[in-house]
Protein backbone atom coordinates (compact mmCIF):
# COMPACT_ATOMS: atom_id res chain seq x y z
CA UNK A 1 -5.06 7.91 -10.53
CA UNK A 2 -1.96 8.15 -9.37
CA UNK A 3 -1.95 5.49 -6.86
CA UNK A 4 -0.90 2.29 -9.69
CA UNK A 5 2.40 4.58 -11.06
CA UNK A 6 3.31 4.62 -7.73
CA UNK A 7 2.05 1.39 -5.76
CA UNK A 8 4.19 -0.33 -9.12
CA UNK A 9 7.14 2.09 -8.36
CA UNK A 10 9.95 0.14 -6.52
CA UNK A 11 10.92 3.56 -4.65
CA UNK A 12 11.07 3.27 -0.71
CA UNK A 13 9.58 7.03 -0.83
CA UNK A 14 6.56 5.88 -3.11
CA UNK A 15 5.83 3.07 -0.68
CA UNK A 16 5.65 5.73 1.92
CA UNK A 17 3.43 8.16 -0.24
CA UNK A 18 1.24 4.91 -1.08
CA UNK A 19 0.69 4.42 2.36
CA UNK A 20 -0.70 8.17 3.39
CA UNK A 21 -2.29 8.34 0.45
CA UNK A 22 -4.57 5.07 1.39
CA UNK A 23 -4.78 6.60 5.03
CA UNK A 24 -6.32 10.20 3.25
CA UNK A 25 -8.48 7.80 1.04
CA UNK A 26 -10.15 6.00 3.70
C-alpha cells in the first residue's frame, strides 16, 4: 500500500525504492 505515497513522492530516493519494490513485486 505503500507504493502510491511513494510513486507520488517527488524524492530521488523514493523513485529508487519504487523501482525495487516493483522488481520484489514481480
Amino acid at each position: 500500500m505503500s507504493g502510491p505515497r511513494v510513486r507520488f513522492a517527488p524524492s530521488p530516493t523514493g523513485y529508487f525504492h519504487v523501482g525495487s519494490a516493483r522488481s520484489a513485486l514481480f
